[in-house]
N, C-alpha and C. Protein backbone atom coordinates (compact mmCIF):
# COMPACT_ATOMS: atom_id res chain seq x y z
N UNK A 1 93.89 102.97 83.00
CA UNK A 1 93.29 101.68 82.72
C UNK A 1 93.92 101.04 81.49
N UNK A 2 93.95 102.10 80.64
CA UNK A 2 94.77 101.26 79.29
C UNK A 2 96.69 100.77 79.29
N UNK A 3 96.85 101.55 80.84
CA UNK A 3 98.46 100.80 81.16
C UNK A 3 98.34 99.59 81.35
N UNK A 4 97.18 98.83 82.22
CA UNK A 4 96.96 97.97 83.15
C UNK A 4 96.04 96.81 81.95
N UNK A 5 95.53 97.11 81.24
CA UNK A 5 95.16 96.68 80.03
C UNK A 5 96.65 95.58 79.25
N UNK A 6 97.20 96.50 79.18
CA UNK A 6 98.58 96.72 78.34
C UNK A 6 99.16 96.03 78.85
N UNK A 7 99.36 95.67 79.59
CA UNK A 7 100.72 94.98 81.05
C UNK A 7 100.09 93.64 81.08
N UNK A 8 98.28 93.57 81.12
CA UNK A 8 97.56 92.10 81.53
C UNK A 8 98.05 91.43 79.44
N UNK A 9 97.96 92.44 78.73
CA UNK A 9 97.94 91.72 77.52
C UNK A 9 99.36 91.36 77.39
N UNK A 10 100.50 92.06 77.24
CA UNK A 10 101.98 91.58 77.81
C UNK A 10 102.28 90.01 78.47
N UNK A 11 101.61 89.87 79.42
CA UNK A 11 101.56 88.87 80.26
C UNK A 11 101.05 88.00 79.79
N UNK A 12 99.88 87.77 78.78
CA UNK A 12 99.20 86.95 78.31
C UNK A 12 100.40 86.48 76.60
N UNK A 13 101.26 86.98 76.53
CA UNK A 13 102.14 86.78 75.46
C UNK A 13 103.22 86.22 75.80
N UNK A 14 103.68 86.39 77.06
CA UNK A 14 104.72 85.96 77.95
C UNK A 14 104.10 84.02 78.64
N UNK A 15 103.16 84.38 78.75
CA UNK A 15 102.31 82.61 78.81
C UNK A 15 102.33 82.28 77.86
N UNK A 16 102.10 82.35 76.59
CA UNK A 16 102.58 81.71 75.83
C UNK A 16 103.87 81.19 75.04
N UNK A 17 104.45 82.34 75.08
CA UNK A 17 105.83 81.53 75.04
C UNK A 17 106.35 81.16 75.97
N UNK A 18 105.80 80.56 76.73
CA UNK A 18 106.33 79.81 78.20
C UNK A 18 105.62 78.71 78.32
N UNK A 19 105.97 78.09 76.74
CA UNK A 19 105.63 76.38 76.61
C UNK A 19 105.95 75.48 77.71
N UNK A 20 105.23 75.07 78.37
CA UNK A 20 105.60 74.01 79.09
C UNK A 20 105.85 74.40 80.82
N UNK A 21 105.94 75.77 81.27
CA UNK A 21 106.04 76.17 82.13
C UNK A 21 104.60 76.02 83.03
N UNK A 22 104.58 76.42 84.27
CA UNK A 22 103.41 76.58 85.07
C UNK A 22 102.70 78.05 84.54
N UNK A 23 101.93 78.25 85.14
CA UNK A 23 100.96 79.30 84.69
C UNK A 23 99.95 79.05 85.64
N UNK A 24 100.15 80.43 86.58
CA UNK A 24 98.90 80.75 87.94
C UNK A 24 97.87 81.61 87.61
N UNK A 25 96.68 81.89 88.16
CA UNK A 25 95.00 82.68 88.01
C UNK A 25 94.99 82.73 89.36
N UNK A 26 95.39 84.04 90.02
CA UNK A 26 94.64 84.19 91.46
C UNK A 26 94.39 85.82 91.31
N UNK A 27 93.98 85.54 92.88
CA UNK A 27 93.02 86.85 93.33
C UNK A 27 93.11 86.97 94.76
N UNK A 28 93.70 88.32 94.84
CA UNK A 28 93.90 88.80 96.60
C UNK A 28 93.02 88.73 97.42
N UNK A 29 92.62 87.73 98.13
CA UNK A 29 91.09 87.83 99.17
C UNK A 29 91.07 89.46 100.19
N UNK A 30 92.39 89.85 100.72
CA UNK A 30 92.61 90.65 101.54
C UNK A 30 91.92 92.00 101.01
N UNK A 31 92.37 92.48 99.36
CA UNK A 31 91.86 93.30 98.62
C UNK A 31 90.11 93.21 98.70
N UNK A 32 89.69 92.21 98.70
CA UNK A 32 88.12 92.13 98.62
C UNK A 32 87.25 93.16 99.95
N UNK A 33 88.31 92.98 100.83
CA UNK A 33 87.69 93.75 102.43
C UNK A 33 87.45 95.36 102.04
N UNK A 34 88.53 95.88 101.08
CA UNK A 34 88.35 97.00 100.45
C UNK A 34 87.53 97.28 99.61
N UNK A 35 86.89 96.04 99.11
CA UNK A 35 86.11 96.90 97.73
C UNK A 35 86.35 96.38 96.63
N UNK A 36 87.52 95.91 96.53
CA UNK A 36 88.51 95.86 95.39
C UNK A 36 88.83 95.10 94.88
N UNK A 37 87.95 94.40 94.01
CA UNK A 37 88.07 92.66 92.73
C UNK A 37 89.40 93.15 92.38
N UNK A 38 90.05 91.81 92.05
CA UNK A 38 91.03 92.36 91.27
C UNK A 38 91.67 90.76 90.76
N UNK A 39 92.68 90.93 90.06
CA UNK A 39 92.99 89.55 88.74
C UNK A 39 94.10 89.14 88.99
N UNK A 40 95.08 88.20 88.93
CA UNK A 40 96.54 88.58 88.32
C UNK A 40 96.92 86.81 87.66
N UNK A 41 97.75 87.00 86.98
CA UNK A 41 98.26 85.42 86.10
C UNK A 41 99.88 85.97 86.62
N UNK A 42 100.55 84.58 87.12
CA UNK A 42 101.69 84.29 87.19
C UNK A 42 102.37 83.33 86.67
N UNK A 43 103.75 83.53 85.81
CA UNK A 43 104.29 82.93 84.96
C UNK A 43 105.21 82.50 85.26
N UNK A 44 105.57 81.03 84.88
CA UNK A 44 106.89 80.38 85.56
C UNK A 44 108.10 80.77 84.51
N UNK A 45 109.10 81.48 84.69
CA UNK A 45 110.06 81.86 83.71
C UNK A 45 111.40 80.86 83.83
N UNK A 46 111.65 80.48 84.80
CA UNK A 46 112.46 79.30 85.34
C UNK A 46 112.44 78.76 86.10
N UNK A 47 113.39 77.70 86.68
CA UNK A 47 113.11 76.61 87.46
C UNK A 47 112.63 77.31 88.82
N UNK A 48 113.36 78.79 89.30
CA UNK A 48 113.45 79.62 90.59
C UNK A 48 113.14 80.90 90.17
N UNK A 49 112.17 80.92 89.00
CA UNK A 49 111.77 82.51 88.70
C UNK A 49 110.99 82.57 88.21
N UNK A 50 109.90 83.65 88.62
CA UNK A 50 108.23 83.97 87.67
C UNK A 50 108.06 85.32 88.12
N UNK A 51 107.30 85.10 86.87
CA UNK A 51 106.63 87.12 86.42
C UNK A 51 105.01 86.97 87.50
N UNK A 52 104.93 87.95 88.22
CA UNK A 52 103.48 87.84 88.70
C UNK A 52 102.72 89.13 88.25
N UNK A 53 101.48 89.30 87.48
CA UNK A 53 101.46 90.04 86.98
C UNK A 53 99.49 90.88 87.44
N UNK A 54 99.67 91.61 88.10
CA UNK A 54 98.21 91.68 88.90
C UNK A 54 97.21 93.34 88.84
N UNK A 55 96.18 92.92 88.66
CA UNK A 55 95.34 94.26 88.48
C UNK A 55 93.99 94.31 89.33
N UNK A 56 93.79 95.52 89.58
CA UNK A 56 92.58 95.49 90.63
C UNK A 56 91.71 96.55 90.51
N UNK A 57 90.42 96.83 90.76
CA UNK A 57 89.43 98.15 90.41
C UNK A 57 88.49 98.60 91.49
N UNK A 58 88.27 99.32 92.32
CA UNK A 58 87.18 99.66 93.27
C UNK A 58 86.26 101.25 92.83
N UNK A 59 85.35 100.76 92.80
CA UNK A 59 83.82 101.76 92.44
C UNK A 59 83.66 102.95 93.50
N UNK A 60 84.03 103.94 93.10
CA UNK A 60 83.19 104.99 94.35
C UNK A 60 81.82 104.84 94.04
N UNK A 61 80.98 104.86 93.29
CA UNK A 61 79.86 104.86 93.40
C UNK A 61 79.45 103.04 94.47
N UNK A 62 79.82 102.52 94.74
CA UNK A 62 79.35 101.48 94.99
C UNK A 62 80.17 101.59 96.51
N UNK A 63 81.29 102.64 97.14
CA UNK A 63 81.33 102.86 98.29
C UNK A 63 80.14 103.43 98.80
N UNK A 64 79.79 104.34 97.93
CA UNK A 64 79.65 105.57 98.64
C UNK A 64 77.84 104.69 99.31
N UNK A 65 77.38 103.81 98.44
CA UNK A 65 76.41 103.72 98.72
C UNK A 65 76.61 102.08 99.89
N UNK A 66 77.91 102.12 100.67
CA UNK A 66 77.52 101.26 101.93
C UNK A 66 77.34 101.95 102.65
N UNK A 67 76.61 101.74 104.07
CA UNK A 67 76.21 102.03 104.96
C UNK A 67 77.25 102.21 106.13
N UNK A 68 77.90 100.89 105.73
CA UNK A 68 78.52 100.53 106.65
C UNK A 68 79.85 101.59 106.91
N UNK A 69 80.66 102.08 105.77
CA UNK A 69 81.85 102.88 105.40
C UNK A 69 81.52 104.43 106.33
N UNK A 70 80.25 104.48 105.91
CA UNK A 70 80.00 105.82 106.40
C UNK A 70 79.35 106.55 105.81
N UNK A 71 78.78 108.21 105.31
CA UNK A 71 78.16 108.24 104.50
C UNK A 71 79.00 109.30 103.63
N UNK A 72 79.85 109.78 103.75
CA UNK A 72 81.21 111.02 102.80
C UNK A 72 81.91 110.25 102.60
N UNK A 73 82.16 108.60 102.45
CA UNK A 73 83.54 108.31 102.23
C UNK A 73 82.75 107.37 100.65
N UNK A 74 84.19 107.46 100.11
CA UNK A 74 83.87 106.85 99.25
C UNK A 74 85.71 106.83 98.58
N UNK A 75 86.13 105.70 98.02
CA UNK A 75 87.35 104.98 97.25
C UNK A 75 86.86 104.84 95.58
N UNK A 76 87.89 105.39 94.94
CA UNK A 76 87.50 104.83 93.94
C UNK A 76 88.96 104.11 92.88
N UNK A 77 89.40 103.40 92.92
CA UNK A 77 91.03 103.26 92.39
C UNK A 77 91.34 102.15 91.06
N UNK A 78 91.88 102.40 90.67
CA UNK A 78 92.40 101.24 89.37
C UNK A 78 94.17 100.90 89.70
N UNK A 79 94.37 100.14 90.05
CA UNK A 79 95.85 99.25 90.48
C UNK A 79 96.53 98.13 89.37
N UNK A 80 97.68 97.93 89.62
CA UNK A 80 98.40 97.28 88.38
C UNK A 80 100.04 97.06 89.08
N UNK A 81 100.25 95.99 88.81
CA UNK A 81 101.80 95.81 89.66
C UNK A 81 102.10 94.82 89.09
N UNK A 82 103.50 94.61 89.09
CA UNK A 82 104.17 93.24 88.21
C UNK A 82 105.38 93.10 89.16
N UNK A 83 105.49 91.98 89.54
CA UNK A 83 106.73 91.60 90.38
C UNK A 83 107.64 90.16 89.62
N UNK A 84 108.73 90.46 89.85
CA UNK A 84 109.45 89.32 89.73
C UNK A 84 110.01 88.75 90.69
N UNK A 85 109.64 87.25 90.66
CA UNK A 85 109.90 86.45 92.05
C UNK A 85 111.14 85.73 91.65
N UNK A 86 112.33 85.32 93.10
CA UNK A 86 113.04 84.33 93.41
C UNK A 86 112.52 83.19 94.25
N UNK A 87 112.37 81.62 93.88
CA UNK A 87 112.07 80.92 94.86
C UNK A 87 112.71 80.01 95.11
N UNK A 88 113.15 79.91 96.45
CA UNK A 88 114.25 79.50 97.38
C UNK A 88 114.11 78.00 97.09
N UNK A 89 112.80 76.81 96.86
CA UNK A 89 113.04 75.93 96.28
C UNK A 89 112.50 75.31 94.81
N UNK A 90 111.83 76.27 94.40
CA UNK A 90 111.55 76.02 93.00
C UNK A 90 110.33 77.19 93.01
N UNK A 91 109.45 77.37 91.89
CA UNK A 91 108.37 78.05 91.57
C UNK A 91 107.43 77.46 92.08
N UNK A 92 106.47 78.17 92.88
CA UNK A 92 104.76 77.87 93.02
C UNK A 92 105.26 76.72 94.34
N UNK A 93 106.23 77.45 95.22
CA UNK A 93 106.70 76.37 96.26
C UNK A 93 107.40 76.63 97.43
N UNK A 94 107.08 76.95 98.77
CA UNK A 94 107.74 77.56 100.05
C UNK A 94 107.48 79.20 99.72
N UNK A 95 108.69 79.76 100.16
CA UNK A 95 109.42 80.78 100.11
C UNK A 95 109.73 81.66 98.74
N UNK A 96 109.67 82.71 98.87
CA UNK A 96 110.37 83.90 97.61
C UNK A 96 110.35 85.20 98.21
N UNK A 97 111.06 85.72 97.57
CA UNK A 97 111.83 86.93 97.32
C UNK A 97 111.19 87.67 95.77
N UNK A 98 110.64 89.08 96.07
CA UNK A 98 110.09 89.58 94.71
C UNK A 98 110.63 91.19 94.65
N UNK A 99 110.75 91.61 93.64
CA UNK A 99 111.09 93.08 93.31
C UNK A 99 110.22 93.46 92.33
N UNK A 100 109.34 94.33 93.19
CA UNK A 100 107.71 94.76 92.48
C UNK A 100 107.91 95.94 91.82
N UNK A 101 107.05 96.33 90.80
CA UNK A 101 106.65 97.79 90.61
C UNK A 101 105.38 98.03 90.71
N UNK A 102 104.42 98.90 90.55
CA UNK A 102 103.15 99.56 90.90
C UNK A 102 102.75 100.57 90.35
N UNK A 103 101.58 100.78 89.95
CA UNK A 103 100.70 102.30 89.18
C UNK A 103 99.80 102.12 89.79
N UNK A 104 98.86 103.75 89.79
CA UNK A 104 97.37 103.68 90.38
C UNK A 104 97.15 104.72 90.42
N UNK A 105 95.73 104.53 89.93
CA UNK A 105 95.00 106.12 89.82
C UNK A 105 94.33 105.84 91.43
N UNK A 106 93.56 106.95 91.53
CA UNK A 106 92.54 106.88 92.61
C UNK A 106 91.82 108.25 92.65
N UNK A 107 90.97 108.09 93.79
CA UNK A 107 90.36 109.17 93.67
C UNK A 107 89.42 108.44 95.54
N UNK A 108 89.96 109.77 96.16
CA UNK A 108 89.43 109.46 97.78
C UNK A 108 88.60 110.41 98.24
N UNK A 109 88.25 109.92 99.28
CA UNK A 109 86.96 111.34 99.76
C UNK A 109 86.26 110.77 101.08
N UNK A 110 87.04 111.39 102.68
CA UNK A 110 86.33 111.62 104.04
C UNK A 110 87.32 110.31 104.32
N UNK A 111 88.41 109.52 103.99
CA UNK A 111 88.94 108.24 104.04
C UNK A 111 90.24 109.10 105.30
N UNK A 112 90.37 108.32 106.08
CA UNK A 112 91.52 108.71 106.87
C UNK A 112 92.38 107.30 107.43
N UNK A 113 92.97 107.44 106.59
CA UNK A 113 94.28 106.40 106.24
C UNK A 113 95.84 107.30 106.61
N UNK A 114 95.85 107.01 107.55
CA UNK A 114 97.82 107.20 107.67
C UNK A 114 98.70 107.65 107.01
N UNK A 115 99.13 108.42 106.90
CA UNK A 115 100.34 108.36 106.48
C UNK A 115 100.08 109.04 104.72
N UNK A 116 98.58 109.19 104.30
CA UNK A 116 98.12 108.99 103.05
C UNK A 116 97.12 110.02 102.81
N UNK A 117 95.88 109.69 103.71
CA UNK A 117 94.36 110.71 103.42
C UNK A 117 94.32 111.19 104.56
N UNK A 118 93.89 112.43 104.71
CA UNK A 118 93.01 112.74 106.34
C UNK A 118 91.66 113.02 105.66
N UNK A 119 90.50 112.64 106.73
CA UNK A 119 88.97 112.64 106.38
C UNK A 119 88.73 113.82 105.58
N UNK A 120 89.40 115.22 105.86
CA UNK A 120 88.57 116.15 105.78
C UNK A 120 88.76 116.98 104.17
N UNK A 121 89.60 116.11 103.48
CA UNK A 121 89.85 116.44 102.08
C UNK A 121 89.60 115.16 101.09
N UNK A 122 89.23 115.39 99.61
CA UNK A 122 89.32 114.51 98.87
C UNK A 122 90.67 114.61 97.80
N UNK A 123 91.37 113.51 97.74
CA UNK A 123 92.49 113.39 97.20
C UNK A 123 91.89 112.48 95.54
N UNK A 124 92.36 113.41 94.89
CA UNK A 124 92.63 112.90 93.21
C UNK A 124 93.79 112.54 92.82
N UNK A 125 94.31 111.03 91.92
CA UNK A 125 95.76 111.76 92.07
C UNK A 125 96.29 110.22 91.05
N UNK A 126 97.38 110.00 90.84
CA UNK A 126 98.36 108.82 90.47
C UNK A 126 99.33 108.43 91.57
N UNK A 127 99.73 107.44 91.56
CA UNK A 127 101.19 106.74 92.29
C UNK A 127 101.48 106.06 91.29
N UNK A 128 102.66 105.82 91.72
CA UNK A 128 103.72 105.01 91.12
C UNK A 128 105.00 104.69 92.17
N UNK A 129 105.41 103.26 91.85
CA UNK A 129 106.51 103.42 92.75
C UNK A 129 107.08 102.00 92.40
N UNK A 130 108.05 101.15 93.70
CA UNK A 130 108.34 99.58 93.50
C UNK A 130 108.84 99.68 95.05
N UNK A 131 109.67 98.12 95.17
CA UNK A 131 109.46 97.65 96.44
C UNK A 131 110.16 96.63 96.11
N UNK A 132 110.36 95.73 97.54
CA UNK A 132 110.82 94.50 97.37
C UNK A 132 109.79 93.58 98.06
N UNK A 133 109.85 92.56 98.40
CA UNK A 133 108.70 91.54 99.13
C UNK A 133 108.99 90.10 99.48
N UNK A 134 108.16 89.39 100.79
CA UNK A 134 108.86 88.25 101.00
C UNK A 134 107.13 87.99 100.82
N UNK A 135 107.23 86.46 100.14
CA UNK A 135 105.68 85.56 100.66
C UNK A 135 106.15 83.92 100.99
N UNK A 136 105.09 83.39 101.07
CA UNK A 136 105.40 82.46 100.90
C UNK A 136 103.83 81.33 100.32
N UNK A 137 103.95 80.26 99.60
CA UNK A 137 103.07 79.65 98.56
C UNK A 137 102.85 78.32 99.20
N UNK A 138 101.96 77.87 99.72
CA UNK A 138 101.47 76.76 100.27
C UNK A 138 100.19 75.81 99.36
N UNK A 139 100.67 74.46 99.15
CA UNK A 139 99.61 73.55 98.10
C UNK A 139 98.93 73.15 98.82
N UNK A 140 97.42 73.16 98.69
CA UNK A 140 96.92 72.04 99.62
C UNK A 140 96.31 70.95 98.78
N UNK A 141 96.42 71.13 97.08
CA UNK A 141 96.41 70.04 96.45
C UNK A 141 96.94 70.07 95.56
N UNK A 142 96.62 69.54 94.10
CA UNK A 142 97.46 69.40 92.89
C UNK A 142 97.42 70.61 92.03
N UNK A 143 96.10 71.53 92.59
CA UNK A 143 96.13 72.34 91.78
C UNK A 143 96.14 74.02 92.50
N UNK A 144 95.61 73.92 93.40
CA UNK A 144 95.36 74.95 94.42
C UNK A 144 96.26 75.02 95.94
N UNK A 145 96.15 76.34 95.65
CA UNK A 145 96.89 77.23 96.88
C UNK A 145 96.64 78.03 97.75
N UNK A 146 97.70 78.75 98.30
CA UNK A 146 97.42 79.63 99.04
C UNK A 146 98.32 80.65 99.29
N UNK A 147 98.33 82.01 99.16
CA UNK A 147 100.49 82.73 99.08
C UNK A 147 99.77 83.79 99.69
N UNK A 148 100.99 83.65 100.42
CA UNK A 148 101.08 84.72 102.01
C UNK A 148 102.20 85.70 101.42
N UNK A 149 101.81 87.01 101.09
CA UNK A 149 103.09 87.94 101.24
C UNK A 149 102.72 89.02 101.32
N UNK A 150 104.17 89.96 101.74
CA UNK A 150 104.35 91.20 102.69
C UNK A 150 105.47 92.03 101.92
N UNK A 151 105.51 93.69 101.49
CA UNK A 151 105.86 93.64 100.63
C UNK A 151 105.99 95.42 101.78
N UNK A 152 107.72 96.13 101.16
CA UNK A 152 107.63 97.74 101.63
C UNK A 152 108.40 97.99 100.16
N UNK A 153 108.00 99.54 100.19
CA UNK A 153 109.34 100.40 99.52
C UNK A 153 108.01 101.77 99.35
N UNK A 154 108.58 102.51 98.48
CA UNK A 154 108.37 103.42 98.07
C UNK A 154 107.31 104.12 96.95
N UNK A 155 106.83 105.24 96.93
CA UNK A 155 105.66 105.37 95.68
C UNK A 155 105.43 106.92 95.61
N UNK A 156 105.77 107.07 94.92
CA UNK A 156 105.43 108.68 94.08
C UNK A 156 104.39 109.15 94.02
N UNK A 157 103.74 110.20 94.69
CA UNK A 157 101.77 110.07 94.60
C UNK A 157 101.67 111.69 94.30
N UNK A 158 101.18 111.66 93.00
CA UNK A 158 100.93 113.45 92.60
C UNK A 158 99.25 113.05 92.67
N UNK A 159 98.71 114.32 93.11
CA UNK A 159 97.51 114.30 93.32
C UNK A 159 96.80 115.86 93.31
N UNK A 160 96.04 116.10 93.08
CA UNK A 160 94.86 117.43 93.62
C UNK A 160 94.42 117.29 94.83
N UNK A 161 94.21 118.17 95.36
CA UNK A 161 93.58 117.95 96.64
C UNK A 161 92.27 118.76 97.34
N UNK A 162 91.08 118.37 97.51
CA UNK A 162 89.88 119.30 97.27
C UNK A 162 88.92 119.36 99.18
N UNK A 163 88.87 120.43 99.00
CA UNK A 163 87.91 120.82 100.51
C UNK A 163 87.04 119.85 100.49
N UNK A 164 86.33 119.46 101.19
CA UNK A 164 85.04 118.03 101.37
C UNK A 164 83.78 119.54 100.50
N UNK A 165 83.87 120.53 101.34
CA UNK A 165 82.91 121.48 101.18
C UNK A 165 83.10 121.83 100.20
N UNK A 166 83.66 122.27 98.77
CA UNK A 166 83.55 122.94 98.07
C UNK A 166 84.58 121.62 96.72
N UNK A 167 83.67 120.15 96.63
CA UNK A 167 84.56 118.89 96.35
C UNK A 167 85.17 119.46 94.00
N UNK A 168 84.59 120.82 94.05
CA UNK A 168 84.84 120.71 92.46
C UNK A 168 86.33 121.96 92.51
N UNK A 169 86.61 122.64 93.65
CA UNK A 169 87.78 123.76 93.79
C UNK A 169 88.93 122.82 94.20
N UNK A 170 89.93 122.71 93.01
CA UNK A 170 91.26 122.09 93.97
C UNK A 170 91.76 123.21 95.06
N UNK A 171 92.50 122.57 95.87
CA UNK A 171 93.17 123.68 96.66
C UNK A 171 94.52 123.69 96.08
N UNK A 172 94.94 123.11 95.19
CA UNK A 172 96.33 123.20 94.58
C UNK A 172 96.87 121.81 94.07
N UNK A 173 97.66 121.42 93.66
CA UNK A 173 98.11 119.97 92.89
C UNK A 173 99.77 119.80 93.73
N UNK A 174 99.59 118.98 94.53
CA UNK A 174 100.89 118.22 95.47
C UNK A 174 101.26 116.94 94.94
N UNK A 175 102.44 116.99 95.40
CA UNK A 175 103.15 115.69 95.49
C UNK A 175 103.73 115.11 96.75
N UNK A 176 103.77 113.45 97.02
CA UNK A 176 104.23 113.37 98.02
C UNK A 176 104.97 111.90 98.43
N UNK A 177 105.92 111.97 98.66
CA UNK A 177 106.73 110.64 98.25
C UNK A 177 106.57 109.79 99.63
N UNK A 178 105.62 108.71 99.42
CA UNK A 178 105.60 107.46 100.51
C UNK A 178 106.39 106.12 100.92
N UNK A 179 106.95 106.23 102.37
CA UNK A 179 107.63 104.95 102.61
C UNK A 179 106.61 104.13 102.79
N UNK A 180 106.57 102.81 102.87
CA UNK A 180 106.16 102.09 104.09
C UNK A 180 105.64 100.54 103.20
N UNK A 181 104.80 99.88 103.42
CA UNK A 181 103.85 98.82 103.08
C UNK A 181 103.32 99.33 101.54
N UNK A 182 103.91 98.41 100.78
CA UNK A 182 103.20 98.15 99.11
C UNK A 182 102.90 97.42 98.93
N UNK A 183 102.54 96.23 99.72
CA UNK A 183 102.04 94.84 99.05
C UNK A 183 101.82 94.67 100.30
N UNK A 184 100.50 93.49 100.10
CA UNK A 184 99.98 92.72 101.13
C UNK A 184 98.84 91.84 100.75
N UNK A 185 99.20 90.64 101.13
CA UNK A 185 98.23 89.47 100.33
C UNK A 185 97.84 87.97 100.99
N UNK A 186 96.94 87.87 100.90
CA UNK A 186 96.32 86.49 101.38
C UNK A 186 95.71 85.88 100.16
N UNK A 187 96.40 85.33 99.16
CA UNK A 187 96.31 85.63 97.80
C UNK A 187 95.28 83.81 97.40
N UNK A 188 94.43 83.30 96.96
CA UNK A 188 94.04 82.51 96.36
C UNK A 188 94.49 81.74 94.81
N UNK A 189 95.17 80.86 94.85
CA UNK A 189 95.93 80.44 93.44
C UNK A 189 95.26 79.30 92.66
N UNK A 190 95.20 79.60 91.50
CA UNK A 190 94.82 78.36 90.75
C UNK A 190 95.84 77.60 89.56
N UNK A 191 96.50 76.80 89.79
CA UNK A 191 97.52 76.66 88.76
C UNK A 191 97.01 75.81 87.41
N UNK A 192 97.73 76.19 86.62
CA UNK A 192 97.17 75.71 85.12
C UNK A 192 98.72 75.34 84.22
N UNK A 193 98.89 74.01 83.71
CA UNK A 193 99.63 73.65 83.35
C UNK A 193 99.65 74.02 81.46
């Protein structure tokens, strides 16, 4: 939490010396289906380049108690990623090109996700990794938006890994290196001059 702390205060120093530039406030709607509020400010660094800089948090205690999820599952994660964008006709406009990085704690339990969790263990653990990504940023007025993007590469995930039945015995501490999907967003923008 205090990386992701660290990175949002970074960013907030980087807006300021970026007199005169744009300066975005959004929030991933897609992330919300998970659980998962989350923040990010994006910074116009040039005419065809900005820092996007984003953090996110989901409660196991506040899974565990939907109904709907199930009743053993429960997410609990802290996220943080910073990408730097190319845009094909200016900032906060069409098309870009981004080269992301990523951290995240977590902590899972009865979740069976691909490629990642099977139900019948709870995973403790960190990632880390980066990626590249295409979106694209649509105005529908002077101040507000809308950015569509899709994002793969890679992520480093050391973790513990614990029986559902016996959730305080690790069964040992793994690692395990993931291809596939790192980003994904139906993102809400607010721009601020």
């Amino acid at each position: 939490m205090r990386k992701i702390i660290l990175i949002l205060a970074l960013s907030c120093l980087v807006a300021t010396a970026a007199h005169g530039q744009i300066i975005a406030i959004k929030t991933n709607v897609l992330e919300y289906a998970a659980l998962s509020p989350n923040l990010g400010i994006e910074v116009g660094l040039a005419r065809r380049l900005s820092l996007d800089v984003r953090a996110g948090y989901s409660d196991a205690s506040f899974w565990s108690q939907q109904a709907i999820y199930g009743k053993n599952k429960q997410l609990a994660n802290t996220t943080g990623s910073v990408e730097f964008r190319y845009w094909l006709c200016g900032k906060f406009n069409g098309n870009f090109f981004g080269v992301h990085g990523l951290y995240s704690t977590y902590d899972a339990k009865g979740m069976n996700i691909p490629l990642l969790f099977d139900r019948e263990f709870r995973y403790k653990g960190t990632a880390y990794g980066g990626g590249v990504s295409w979106g694209y940023h649509w105005m529908w007025s002077k101040r507000w938006g809308l950015e569509f993007n899709l994002g793969a590469g890679v992520a480093v995930m050391t973790y513990d890994k614990y029986d559902i039945g016996a959730p305080t015995v690790s069964t040992g501490r793994f690692q395990k290196t993931y291809f596939g999907p790192t980003r994904a967003g139906v993102t809400l923008v607010l721009l601020l001059k």
